[in-house]
Protein backbone atom coordinates (compact mmCIF):
# COMPACT_ATOMS: atom_id res chain seq x y z
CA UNK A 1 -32.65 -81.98 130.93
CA UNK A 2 -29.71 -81.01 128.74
CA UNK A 3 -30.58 -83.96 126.50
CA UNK A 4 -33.37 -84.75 123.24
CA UNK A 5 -36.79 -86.02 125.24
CA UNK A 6 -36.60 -88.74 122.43
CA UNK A 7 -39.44 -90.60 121.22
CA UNK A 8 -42.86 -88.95 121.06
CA UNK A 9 -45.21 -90.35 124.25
CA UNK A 10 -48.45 -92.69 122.72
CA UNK A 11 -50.44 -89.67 124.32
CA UNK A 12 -49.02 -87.02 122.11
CA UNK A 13 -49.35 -89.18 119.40
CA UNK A 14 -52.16 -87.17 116.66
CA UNK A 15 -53.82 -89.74 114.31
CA UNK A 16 -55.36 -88.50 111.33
CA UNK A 17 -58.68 -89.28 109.65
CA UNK A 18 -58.81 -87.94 106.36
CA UNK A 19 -57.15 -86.13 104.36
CA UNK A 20 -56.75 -82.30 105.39
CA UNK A 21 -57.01 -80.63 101.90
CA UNK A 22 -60.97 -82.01 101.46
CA UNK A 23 -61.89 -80.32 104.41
CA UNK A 24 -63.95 -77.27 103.29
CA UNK A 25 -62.11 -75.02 105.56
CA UNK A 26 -59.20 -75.84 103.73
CA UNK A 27 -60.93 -75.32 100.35
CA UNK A 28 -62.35 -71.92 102.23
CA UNK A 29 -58.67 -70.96 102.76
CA UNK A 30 -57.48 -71.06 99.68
CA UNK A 31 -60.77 -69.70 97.60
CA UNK A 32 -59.93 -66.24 99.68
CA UNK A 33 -56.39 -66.61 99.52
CA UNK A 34 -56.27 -66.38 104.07
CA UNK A 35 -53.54 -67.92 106.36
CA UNK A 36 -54.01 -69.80 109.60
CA UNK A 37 -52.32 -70.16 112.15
CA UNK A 38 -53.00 -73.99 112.09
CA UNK A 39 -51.37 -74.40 108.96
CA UNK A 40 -48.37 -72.32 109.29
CA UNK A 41 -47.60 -73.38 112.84
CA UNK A 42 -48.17 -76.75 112.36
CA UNK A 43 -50.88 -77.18 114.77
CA UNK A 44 -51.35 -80.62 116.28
CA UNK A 45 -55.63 -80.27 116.70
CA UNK A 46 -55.53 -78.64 112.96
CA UNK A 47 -57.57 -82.11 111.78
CA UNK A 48 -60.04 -81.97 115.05
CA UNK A 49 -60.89 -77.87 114.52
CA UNK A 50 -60.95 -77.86 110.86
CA UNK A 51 -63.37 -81.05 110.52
CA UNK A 52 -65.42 -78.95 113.24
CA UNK A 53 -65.79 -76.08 110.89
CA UNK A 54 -63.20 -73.68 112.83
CA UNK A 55 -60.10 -72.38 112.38
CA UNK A 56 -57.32 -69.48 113.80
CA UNK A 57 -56.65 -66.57 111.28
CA UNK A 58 -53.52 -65.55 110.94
CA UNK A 59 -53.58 -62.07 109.39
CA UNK A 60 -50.60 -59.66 108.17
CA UNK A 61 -48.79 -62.46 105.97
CA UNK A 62 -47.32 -65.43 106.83
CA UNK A 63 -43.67 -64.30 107.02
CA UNK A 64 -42.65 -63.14 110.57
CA UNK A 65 -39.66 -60.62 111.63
CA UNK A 66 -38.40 -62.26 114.46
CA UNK A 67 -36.27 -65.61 114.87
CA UNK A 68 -37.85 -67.70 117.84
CA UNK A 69 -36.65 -71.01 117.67
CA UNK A 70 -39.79 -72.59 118.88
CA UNK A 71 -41.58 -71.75 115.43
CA UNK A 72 -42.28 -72.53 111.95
CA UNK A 73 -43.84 -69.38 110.62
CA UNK A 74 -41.13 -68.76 107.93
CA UNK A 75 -39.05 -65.66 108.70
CA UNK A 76 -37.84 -62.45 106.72
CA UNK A 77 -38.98 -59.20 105.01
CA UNK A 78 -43.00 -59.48 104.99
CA UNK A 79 -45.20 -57.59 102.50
CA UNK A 80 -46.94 -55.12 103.13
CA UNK A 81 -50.31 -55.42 104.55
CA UNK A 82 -53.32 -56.29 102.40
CA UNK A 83 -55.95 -54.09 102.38
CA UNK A 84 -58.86 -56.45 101.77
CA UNK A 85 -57.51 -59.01 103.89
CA UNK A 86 -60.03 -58.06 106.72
CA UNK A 87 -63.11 -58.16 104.99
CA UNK A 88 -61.83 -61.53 103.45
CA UNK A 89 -61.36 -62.69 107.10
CA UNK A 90 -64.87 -61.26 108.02
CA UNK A 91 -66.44 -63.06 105.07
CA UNK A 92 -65.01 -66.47 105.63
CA UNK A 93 -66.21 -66.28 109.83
CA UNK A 94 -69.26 -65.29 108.42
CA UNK A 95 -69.51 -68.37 105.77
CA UNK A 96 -68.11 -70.92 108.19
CA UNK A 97 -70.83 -70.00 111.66
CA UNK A 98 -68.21 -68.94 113.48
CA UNK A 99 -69.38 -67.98 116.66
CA UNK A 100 -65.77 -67.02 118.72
CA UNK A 101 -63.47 -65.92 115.93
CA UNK A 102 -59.67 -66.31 116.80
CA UNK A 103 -57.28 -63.92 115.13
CA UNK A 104 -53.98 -63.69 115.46
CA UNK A 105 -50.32 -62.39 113.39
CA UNK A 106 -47.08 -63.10 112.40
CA UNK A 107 -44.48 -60.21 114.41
CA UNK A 108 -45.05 -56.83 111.95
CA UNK A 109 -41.65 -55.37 113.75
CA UNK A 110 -41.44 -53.05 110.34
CA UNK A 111 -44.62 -51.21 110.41
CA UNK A 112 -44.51 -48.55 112.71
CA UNK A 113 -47.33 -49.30 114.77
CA UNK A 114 -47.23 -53.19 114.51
CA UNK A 115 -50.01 -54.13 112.46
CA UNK A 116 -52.41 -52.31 115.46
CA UNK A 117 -54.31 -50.44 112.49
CA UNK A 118 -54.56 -53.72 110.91
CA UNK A 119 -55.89 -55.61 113.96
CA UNK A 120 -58.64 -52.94 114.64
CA UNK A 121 -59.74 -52.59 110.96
CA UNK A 122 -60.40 -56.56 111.23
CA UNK A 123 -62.23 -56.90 114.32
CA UNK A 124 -64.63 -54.30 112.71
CA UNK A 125 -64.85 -55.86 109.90
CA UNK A 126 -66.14 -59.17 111.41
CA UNK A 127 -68.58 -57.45 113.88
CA UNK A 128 -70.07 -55.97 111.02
CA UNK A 129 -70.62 -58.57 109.01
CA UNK A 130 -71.15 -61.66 111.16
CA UNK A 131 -71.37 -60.45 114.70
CA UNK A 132 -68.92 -63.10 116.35
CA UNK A 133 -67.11 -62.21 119.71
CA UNK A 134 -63.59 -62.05 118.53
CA UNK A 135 -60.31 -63.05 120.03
CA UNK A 136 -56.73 -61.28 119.22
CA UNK A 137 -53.42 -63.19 120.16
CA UNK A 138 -51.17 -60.16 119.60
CA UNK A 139 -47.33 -59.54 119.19
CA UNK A 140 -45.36 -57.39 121.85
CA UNK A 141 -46.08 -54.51 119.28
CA UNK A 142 -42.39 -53.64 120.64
CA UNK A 143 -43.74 -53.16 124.04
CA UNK A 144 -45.71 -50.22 122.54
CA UNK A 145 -48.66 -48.44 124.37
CA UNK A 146 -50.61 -46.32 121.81
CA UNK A 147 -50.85 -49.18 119.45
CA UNK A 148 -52.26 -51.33 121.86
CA UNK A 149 -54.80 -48.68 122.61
CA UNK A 150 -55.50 -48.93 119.01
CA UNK A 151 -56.75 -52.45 119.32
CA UNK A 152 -58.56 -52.35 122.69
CA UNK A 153 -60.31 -49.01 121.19
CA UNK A 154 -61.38 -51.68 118.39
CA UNK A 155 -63.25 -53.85 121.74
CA UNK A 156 -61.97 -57.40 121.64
CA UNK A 157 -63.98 -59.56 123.33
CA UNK A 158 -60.52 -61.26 124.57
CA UNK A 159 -56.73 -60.01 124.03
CA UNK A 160 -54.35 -62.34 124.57
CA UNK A 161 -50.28 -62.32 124.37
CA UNK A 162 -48.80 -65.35 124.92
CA UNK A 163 -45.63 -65.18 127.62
CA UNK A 164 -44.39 -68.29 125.41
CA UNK A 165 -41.48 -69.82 127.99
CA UNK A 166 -39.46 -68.92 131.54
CA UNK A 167 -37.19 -65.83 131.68
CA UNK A 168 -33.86 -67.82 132.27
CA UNK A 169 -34.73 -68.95 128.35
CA UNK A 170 -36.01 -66.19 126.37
CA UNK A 171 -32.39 -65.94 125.03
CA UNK A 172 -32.77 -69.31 123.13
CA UNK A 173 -36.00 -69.12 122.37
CA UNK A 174 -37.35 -65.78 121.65
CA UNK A 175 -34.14 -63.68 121.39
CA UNK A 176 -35.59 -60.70 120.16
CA UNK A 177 -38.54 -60.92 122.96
CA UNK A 178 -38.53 -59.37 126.14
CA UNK A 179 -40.29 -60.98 129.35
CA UNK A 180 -40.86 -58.07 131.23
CA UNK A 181 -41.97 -56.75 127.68
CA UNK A 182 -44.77 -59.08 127.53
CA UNK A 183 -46.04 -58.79 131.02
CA UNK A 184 -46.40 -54.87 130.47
CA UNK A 185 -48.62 -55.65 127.27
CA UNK A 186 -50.60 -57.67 129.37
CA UNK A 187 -51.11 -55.74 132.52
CA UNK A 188 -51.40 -52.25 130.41
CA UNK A 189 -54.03 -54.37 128.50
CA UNK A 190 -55.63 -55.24 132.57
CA UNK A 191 -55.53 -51.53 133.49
CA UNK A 192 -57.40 -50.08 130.09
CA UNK A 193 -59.74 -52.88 128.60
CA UNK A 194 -63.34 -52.61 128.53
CA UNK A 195 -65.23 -54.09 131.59
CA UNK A 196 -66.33 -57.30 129.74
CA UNK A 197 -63.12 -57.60 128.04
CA UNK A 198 -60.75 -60.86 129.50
CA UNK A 199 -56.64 -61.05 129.32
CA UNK A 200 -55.01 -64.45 128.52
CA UNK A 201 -51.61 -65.67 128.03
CA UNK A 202 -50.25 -69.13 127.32
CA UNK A 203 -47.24 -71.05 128.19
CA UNK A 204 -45.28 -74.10 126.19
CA UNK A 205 -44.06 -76.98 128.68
CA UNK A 206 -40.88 -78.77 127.91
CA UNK A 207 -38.13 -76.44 126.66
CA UNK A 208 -36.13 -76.89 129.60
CA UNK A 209 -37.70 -74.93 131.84
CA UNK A 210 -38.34 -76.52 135.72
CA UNK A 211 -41.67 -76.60 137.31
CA UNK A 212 -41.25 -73.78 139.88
CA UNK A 213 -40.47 -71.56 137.06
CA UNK A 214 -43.71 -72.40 135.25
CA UNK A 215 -44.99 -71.66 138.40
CA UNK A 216 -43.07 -68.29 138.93
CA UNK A 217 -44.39 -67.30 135.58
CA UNK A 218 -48.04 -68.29 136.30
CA UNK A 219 -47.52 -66.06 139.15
CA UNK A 220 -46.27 -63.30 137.33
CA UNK A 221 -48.99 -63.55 134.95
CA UNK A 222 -51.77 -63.36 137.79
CA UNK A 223 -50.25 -60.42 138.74
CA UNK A 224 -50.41 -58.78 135.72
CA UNK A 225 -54.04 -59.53 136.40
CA UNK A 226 -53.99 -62.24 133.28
CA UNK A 227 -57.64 -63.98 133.27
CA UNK A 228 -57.30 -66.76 131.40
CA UNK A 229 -53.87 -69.20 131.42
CA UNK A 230 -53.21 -72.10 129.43
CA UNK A 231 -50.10 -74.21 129.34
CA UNK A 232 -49.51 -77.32 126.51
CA UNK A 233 -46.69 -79.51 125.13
CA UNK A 234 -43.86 -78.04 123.25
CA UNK A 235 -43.60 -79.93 119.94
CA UNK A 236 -40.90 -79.27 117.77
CA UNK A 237 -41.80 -78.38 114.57
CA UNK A 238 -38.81 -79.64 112.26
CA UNK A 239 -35.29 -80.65 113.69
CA UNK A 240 -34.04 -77.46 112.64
CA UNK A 241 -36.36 -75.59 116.11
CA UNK A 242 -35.30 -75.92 119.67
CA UNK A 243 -35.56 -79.41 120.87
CA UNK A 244 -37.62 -80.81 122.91
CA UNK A 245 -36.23 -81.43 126.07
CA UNK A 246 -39.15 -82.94 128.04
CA UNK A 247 -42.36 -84.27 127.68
CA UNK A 248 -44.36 -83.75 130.45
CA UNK A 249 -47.06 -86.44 131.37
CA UNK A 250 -51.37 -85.74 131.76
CA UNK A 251 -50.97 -86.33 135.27
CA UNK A 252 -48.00 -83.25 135.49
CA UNK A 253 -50.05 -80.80 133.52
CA UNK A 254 -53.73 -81.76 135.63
CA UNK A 255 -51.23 -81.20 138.69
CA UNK A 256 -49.59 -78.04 137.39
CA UNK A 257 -52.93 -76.28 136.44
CA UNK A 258 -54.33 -77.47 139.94
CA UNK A 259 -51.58 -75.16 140.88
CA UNK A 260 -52.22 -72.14 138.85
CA UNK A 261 -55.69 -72.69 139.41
CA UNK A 262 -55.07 -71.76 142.57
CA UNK A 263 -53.53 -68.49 142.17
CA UNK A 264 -57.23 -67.38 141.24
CA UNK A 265 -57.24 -67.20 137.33
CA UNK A 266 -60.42 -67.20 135.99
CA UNK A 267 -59.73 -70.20 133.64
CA UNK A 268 -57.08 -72.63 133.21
CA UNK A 269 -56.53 -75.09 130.23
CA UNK A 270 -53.44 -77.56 130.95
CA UNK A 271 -52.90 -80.67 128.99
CA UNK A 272 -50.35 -82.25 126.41
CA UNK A 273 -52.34 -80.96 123.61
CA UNK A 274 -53.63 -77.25 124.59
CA UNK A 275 -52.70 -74.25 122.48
CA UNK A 276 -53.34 -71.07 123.13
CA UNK A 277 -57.07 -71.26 120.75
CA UNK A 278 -57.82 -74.66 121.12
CA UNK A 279 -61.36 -74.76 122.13
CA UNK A 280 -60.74 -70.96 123.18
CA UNK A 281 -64.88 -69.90 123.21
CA UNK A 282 -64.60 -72.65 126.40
CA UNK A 283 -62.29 -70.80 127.98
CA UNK A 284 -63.61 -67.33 127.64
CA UNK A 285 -67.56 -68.68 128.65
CA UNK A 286 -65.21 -70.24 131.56
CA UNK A 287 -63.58 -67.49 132.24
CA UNK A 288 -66.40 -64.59 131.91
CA UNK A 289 -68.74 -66.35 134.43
CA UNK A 290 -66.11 -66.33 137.17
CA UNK A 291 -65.05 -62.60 136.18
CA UNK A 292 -68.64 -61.67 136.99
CA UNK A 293 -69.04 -63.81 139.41
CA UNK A 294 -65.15 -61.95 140.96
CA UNK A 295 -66.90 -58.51 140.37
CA UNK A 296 -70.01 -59.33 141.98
CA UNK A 297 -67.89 -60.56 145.08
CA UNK A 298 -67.49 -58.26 148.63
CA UNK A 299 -64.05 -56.11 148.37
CA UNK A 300 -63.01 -57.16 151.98
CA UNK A 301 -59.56 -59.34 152.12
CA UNK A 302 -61.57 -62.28 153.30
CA UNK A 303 -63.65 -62.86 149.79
CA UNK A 304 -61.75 -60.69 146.95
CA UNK A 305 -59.99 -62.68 144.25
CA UNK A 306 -56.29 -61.40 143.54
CA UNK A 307 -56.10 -59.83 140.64
């Protein structure tokens, strides 16, 4: 475990089509001068979503604040945030059909209430104009309440914050992050939400971590009351990031989300190739039905859900 995985597995192996840059979502991108997460993260399923017509905003810029070694968002001083940017984003969900927009940021750690404004002022602007359910994969937002009242004020249809990796290694890989940090944005986000809104948080596999602390953390997470949990393959991004010390097989993630499964989330996407908004409008029609079907349930011990 202290060692390189080595070679990449034939079933994390991503063959591409075509070429990227004729896509129209890529030609989409640039005409309204947006960022995605797919590009600057280096997304494995960027081909498979973009040739689908989809894609994961990333808004506030494209240079982040903190130093996790897991990522290739470029780091330093960011700009300040662009005004227009959300009706830019709205426009292009509306062009593309979007459905289940995914939005998501770079950490804002030098705006006072960490892009929160930002966030809100976006999902408005794409309920307005399109009327797509939207999705927000936040930052810590410094572990923050008022600002994350600011977005769930806004009505998210989901608000995720992604736990990212096991306590024992936050120091290596998101030094500036807190766990317990995380789990109160997520269980603060539990305890004032909207009734049809759903939590989710997602986990990378193969930083070093061992399979009862995935589990641990899954835990954690379901106690938080976290609806939705998905767990994928750590892929380094450039030999510069943290290595990859593992690859985990299909048969050990199906096994592992059999697991988590079973702590009672109300969706659970594990495989090599998940991230945390692959397919995501599966997860959240996944995830709603058993919510209401959770609500609908008798209270007594015998029948109700953990949450």
């Amino acid at each position: 475990m202290n060692k390189r995985a080595g070679i990449r597995p034939d079933w994390l192996r991503i063959r591409v089509p075509g070429n990227l840059q004729q896509l129209p979502v890529s030609r989409l991108m640039n005409d309204l001068a947006l960022n995605t997460v797919c590009q600057e993260a280096r997304c494995p399923n960027i081909f498979e979503c973009w040739n689908a017509g989809t894609a994961t905003f990333m808004i506030l810029g494209e240079i982040c604040t903190r130093r996790c070694t897991f990522c290739a968002v470029g780091k330093g001083v960011p700009l300040l945030p662009d005004a227009g940017e959300p009706d830019r984003v709205a426009e292009a969900v509306e062009r593309m059909g979007i459905r289940h927009a995914v939005i998501t940021t770079v950490n804002r750690d030098d705006l006072p209430d960490g892009g929160a404004v930002h966030f809100a002022r976006t999902i408005a602007a794409v309920r307005e104009r399109s009327g797509a359910a939207v999705e927000v994969l936040i930052s810590d937002l410094e572990g923050k309440r008022e600002p994350l009242r600011v977005i769930l004020r806004a009505a998210p249809e989901v608000l995720a914050h992604n736990i990212e990796t096991v306590p024992r290694l936050y120091s290596q890989v998101r030094p500036v992050a807190k766990y317990g940090r995380s789990l109160d944005i997520l269980r603060w986000a539990g305890e004032e939400r909207a009734p049809s809104m759903l939590t989710k948080s997602s986990i990378m596999l193969g930083l070093g971590e061992t399979e009862a602390e995935v589990l641990s953390v899954a835990r954690d997470l379901r106690d938080a009351g976290v609806d939705i949990f998905t767990m994928g393959q750590y892929l380094a991004p450039s030999e510069r990031n943290h290595p990859v010390r593992r690859y985990y097989t299909p048969a050990e993630f199906e096994a592992l989300g059999d697991e988590a499964r079973a702590l009672g989330f109300h969706h659970v996407e594990s495989a090599p190739l998940v991230r945390s908004s692959y397919m995501a409008h599966r997860a959240v029609q996944s995830g709603g039905q058993a919510a209401r079907a959770t609500a609908a349930e008798p209270s007594d011990a015998s029948t109700h859900v953990h949450r």
